[in-house]
N, C-alpha and C. Protein backbone atom coordinates (compact mmCIF):
# COMPACT_ATOMS: atom_id res chain seq x y z
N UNK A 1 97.13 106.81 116.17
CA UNK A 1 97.86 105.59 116.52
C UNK A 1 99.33 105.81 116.24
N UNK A 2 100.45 105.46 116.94
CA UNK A 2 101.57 105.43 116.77
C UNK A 2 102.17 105.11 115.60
N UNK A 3 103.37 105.32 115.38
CA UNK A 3 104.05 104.89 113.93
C UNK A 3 105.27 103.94 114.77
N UNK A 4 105.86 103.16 113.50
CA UNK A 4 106.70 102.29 113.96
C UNK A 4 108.09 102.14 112.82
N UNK A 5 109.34 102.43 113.13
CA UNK A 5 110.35 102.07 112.04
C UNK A 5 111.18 101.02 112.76
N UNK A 6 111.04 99.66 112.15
CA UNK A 6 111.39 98.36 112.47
C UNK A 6 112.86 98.20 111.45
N UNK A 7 113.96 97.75 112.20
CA UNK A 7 115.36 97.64 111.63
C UNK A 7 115.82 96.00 112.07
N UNK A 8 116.52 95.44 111.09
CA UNK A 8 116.56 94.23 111.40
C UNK A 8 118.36 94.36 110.73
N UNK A 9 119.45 94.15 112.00
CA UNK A 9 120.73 94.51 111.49
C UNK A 9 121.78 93.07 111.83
N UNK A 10 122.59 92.63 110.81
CA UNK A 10 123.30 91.28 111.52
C UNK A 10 125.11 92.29 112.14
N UNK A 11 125.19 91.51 113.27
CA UNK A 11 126.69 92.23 113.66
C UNK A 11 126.91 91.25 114.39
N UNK A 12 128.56 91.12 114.21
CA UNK A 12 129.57 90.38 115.24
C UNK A 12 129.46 90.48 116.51
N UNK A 13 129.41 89.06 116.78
CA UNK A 13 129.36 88.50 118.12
C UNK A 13 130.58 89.37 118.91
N UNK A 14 131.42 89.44 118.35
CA UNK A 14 132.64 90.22 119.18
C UNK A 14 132.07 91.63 119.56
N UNK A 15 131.24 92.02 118.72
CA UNK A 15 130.91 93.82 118.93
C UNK A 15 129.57 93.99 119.83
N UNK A 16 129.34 93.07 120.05
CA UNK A 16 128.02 92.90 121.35
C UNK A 16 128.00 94.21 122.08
N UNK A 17 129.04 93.97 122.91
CA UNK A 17 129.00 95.57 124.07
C UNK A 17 129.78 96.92 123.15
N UNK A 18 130.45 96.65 122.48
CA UNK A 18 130.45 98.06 121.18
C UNK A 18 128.99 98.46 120.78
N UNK A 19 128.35 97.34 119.77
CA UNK A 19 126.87 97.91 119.36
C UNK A 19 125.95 98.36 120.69
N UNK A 20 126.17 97.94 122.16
CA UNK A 20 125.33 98.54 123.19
C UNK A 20 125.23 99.50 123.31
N UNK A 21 126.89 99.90 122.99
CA UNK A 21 127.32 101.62 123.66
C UNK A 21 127.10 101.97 122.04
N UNK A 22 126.95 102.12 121.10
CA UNK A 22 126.73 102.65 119.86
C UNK A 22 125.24 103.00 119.54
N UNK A 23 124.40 101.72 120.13
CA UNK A 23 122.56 102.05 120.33
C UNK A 23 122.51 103.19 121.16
N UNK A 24 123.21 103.08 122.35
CA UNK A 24 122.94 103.92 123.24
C UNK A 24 123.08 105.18 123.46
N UNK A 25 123.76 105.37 122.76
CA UNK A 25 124.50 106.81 121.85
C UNK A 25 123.39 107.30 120.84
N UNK A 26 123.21 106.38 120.37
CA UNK A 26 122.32 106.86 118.63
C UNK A 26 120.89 106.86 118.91
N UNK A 27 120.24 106.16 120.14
CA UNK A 27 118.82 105.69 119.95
C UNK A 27 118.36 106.94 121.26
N UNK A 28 119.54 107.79 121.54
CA UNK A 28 119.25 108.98 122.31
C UNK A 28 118.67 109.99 121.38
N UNK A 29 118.98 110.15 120.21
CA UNK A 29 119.20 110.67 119.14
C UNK A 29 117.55 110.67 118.79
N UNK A 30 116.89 109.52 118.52
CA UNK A 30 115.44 108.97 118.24
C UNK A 30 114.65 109.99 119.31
N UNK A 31 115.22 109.92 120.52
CA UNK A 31 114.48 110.15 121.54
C UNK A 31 114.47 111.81 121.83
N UNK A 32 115.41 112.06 121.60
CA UNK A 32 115.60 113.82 121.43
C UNK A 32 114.76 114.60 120.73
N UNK A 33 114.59 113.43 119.28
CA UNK A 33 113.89 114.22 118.79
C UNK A 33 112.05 113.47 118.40
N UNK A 34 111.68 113.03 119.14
CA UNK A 34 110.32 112.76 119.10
C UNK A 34 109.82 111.51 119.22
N UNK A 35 110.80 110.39 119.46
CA UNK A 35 110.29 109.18 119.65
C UNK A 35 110.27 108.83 120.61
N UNK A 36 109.26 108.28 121.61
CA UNK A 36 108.51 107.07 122.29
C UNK A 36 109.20 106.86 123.05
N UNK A 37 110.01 105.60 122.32
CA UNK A 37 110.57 104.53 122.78
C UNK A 37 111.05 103.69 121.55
N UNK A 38 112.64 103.41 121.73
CA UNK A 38 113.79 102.67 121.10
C UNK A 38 113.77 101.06 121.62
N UNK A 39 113.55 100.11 121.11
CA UNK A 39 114.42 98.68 121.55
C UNK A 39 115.34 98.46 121.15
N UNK A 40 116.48 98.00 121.28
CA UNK A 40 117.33 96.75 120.08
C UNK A 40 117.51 95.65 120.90
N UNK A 41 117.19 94.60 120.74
CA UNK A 41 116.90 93.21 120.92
C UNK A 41 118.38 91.93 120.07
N UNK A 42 119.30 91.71 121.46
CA UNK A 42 119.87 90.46 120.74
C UNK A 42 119.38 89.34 120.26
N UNK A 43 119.28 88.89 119.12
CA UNK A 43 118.90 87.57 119.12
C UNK A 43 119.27 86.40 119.44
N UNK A 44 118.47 85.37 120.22
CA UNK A 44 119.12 84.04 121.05
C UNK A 44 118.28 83.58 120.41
N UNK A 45 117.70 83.16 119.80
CA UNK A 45 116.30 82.72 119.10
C UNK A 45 116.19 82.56 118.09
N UNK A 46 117.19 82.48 117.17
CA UNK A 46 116.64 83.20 115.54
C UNK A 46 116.42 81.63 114.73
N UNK A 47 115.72 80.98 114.17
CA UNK A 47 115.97 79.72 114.13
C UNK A 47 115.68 79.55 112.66
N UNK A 48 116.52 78.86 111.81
CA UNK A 48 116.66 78.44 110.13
C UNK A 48 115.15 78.61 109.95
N UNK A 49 114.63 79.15 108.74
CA UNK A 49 113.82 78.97 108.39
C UNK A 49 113.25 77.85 106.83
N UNK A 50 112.22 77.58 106.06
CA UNK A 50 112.48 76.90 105.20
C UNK A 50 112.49 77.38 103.93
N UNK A 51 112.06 78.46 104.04
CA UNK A 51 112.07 79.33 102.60
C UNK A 51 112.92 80.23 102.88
N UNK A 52 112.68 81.46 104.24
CA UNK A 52 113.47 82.36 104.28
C UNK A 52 113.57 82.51 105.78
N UNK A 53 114.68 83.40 106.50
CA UNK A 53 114.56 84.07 108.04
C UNK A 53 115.20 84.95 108.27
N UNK A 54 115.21 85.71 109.69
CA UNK A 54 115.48 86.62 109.84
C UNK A 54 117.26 86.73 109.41
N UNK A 55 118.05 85.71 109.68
CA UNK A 55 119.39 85.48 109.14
C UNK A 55 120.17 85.82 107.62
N UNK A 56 118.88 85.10 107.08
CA UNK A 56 118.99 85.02 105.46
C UNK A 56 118.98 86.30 105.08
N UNK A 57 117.99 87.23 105.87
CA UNK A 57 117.26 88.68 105.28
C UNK A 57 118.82 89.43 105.35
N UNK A 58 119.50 89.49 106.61
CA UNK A 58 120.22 90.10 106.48
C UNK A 58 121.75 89.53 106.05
N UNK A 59 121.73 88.24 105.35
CA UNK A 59 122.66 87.49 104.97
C UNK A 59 124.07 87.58 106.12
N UNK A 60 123.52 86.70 107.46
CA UNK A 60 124.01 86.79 108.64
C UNK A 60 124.70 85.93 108.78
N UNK A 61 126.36 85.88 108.52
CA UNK A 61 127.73 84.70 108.61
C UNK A 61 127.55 84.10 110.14
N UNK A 62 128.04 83.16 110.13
CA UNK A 62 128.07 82.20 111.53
C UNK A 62 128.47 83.11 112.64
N UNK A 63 129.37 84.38 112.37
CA UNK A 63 129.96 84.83 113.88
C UNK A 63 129.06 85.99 113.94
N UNK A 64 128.01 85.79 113.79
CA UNK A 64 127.06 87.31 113.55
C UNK A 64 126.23 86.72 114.22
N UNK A 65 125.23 87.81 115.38
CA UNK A 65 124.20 87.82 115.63
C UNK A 65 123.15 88.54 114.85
N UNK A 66 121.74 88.26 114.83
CA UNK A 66 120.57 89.07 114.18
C UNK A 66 120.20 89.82 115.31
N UNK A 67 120.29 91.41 115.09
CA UNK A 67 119.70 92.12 116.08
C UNK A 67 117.99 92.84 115.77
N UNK A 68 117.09 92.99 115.94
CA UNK A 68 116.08 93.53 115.85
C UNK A 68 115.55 94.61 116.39
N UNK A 69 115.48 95.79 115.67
CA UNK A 69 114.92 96.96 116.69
C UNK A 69 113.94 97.92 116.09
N UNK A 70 113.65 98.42 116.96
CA UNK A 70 112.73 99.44 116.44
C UNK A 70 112.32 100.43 117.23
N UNK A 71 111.77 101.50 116.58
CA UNK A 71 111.57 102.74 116.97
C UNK A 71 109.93 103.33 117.08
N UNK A 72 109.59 103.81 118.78
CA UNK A 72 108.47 103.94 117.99
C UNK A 72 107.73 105.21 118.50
N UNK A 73 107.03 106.10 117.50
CA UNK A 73 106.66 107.33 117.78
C UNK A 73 105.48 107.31 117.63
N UNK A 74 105.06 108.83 118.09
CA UNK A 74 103.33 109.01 118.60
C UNK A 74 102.62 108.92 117.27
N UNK A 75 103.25 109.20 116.23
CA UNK A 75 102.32 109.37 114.92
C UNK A 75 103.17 109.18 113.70
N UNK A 76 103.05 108.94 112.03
CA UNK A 76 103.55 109.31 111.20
C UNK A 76 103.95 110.67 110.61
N UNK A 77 103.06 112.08 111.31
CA UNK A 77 104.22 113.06 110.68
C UNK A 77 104.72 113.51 111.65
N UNK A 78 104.87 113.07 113.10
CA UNK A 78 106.10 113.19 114.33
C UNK A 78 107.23 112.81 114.25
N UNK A 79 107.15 110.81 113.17
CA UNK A 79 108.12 110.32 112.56
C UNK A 79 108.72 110.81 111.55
N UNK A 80 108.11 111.24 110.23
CA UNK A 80 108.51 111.64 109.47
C UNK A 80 109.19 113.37 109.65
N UNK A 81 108.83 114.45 110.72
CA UNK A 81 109.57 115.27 111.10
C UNK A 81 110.89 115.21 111.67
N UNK A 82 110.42 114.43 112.74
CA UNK A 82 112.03 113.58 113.28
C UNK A 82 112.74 112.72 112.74
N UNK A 83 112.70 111.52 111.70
CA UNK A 83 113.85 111.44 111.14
C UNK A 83 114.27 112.22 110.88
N UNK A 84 113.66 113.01 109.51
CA UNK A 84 114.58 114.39 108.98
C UNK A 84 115.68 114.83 109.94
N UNK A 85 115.01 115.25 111.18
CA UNK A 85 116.30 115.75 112.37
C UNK A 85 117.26 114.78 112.89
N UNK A 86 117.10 113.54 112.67
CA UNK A 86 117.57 112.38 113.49
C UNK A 86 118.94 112.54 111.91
N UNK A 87 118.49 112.40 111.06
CA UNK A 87 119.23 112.38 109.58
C UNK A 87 119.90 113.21 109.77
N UNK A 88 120.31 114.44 110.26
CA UNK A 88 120.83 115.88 109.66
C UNK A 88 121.35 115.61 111.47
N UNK A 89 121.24 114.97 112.54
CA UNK A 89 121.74 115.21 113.53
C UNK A 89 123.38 114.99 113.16
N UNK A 90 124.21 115.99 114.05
CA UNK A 90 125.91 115.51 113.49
C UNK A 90 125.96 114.34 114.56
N UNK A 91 125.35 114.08 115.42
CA UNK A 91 125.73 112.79 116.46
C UNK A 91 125.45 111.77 116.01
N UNK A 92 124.90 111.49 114.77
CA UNK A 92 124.39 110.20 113.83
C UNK A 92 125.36 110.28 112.54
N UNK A 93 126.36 111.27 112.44
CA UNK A 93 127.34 111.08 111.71
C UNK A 93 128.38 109.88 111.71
N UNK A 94 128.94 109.06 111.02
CA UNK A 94 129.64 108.04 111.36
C UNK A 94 130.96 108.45 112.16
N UNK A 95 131.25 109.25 111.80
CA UNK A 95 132.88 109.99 112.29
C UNK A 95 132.19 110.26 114.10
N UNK A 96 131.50 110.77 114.36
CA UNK A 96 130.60 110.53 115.73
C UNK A 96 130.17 109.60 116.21
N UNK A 97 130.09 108.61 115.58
CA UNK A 97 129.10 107.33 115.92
C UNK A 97 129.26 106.24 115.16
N UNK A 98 130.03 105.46 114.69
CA UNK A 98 131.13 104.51 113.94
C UNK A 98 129.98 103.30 114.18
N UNK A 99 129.10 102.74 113.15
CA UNK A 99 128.47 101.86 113.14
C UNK A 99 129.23 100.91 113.25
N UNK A 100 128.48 99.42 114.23
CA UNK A 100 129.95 98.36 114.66
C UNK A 100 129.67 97.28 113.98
N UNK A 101 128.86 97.12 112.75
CA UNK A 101 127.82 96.48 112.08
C UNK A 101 128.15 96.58 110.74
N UNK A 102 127.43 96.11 109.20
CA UNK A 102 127.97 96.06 108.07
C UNK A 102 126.34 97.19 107.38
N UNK A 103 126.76 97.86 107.57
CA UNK A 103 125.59 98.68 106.95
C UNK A 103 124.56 98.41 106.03
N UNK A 104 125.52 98.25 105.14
CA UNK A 104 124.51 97.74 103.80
C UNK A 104 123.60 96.65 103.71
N UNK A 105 124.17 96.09 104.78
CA UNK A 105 123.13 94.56 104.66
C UNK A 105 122.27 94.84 106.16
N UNK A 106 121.97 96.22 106.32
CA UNK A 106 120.80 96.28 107.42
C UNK A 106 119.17 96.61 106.71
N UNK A 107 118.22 96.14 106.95
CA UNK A 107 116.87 96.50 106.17
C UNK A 107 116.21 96.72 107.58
N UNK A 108 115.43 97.84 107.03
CA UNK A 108 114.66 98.72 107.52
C UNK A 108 113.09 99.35 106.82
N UNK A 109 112.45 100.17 107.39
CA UNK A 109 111.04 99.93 107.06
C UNK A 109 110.35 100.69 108.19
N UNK A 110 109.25 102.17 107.12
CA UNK A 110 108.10 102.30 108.34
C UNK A 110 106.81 101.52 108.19
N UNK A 111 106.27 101.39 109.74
CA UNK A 111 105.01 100.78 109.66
C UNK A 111 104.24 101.44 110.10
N UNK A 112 102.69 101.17 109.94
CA UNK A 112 101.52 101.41 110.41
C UNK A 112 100.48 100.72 111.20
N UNK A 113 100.91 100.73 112.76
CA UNK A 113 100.36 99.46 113.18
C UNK A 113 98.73 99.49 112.68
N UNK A 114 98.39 98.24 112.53
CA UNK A 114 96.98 97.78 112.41
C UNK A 114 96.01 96.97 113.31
N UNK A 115 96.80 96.52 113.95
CA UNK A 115 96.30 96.03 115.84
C UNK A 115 97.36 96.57 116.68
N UNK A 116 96.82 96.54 117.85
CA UNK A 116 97.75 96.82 118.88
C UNK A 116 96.54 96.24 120.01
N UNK A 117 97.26 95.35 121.04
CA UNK A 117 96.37 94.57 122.71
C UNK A 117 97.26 94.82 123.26
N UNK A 118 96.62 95.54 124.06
CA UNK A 118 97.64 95.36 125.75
C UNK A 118 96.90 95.18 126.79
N UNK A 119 97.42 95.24 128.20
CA UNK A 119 97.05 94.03 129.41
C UNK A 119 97.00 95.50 130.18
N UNK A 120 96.84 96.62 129.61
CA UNK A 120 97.69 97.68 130.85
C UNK A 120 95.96 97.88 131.15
């Protein structure tokens, strides 16, 4: 069954088409070296929650969108081979690839899906 590394990042509304061309750059990177298939997903949707939400997680100021993405490969040691390379790639260097986002307040995470339905 596939593996999954789910990223949940807040960035300025102003850097919308910066972070496009910055995914698009970097999530080549995923794909070079063994993954699937990349999303990153704007959020239009993200709505207060009462304990906690996706906003809060990444302590997301009013001019920030919540972006959601994830990565997803054929297996866990396909993933775990390819980060390593995705890590050590120089095109994922910042001086190469200038995150348009606040780093530190991005959370991230691998998973193991436990269902998966599809219609195909």
């Amino acid at each position: 069954m596939s593996y999954i590394d789910g990223f949940v990042i807040a960035v300025p509304t102003a850097n919308k088409q910066t972070f496009i061309e910055h995914a698009r750059s970097g999530d080549q990177v995923f794909l070079d070296h063994g993954a699937l298939r990349v999303l990153e997903c704007w959020g239009d949707d993200v709505p207060t929650g009462k304990v906690t939400d996706f906003r809060r997680a990444v302590q997301a100021k009013e001019d920030e969108a919540v972006v959601f993405s994830w990565v997803e490969w054929p297996d866990r040691a396909t993933r775990d081979s390819g980060m390593a390379k995705v890590m050590a790639d120089p095109r994922m260097k910042a001086e190469n690839n200038a995150m348009p986002f606040d780093g530190m307040r991005l959370i991230f995470g691998g998973f193991s899906p436990v269902v998966e339905l599809t219609n195909a």
